[in-house]
N, C-alpha and C. Protein backbone atom coordinates (compact mmCIF):
# COMPACT_ATOMS: atom_id res chain seq x y z
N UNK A 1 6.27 28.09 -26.46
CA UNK A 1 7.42 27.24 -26.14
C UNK A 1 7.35 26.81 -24.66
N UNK A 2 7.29 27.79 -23.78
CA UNK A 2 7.30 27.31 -22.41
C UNK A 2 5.85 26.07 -22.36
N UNK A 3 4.87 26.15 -22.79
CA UNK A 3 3.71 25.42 -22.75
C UNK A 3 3.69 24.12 -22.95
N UNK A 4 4.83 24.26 -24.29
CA UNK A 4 5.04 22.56 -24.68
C UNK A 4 6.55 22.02 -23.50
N UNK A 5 6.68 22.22 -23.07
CA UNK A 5 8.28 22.26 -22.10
C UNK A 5 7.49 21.75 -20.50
N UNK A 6 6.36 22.69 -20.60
CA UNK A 6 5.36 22.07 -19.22
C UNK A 6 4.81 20.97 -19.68
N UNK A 7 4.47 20.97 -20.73
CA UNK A 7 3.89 19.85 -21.17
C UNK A 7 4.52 18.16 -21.25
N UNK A 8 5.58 19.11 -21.89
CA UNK A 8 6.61 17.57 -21.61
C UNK A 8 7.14 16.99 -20.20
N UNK A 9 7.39 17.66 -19.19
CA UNK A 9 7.19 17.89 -17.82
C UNK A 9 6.70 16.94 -16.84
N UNK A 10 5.46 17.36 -17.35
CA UNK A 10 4.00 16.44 -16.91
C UNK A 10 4.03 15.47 -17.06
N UNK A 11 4.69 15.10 -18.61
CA UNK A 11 4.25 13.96 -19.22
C UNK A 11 5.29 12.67 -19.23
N UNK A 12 6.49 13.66 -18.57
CA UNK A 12 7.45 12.97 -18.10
C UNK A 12 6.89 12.57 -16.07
N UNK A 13 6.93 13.16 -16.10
CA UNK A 13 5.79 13.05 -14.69
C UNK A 13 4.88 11.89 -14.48
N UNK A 14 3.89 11.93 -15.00
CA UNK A 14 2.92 10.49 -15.40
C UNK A 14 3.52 9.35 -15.25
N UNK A 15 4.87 9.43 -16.51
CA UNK A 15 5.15 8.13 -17.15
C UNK A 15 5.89 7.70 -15.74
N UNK A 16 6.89 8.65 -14.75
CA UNK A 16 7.53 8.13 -13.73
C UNK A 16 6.62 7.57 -12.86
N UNK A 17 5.34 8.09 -12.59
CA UNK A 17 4.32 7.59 -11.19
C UNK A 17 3.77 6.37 -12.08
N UNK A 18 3.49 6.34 -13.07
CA UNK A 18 2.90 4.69 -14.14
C UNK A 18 3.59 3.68 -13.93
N UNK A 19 5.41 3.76 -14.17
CA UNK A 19 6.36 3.02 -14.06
C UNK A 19 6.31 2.50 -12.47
N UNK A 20 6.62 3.72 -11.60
CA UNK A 20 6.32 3.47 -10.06
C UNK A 20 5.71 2.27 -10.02
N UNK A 21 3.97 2.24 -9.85
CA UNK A 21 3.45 1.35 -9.49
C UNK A 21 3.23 0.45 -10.66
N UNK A 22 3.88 0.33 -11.79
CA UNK A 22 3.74 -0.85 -12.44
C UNK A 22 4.91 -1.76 -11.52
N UNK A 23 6.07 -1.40 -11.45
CA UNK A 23 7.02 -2.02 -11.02
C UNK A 23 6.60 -2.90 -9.58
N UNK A 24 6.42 -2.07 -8.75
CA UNK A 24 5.44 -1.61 -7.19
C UNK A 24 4.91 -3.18 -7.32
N UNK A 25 3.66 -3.08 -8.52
CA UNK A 25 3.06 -3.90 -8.18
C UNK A 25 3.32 -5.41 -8.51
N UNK A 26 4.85 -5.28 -9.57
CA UNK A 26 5.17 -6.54 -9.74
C UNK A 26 5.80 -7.15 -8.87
N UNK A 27 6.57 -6.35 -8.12
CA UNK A 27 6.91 -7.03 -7.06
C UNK A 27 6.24 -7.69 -5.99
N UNK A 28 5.52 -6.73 -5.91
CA UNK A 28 4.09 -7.65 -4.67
C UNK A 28 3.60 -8.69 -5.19
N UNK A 29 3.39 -8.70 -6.74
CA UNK A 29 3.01 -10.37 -7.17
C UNK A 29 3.96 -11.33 -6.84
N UNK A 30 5.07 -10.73 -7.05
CA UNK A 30 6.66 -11.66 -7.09
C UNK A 30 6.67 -12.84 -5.78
């Protein structure tokens, strides 16, 4: 249980730093 809880974590993790510079970089196109 704790494994999948880190797991989700992480993976919530990723998706925030992905979003970051997707956004990041639309604006610099903007």
């Amino acid at each position: 249980m704790f494994q999948i809880v880190d797991f989700d974590k992480s993976k919530f993790w990723l998706m925030s730093v992905f979003l970051f510079f997707y956004f990041s970089d639309s604006l610099k196109v903007s």
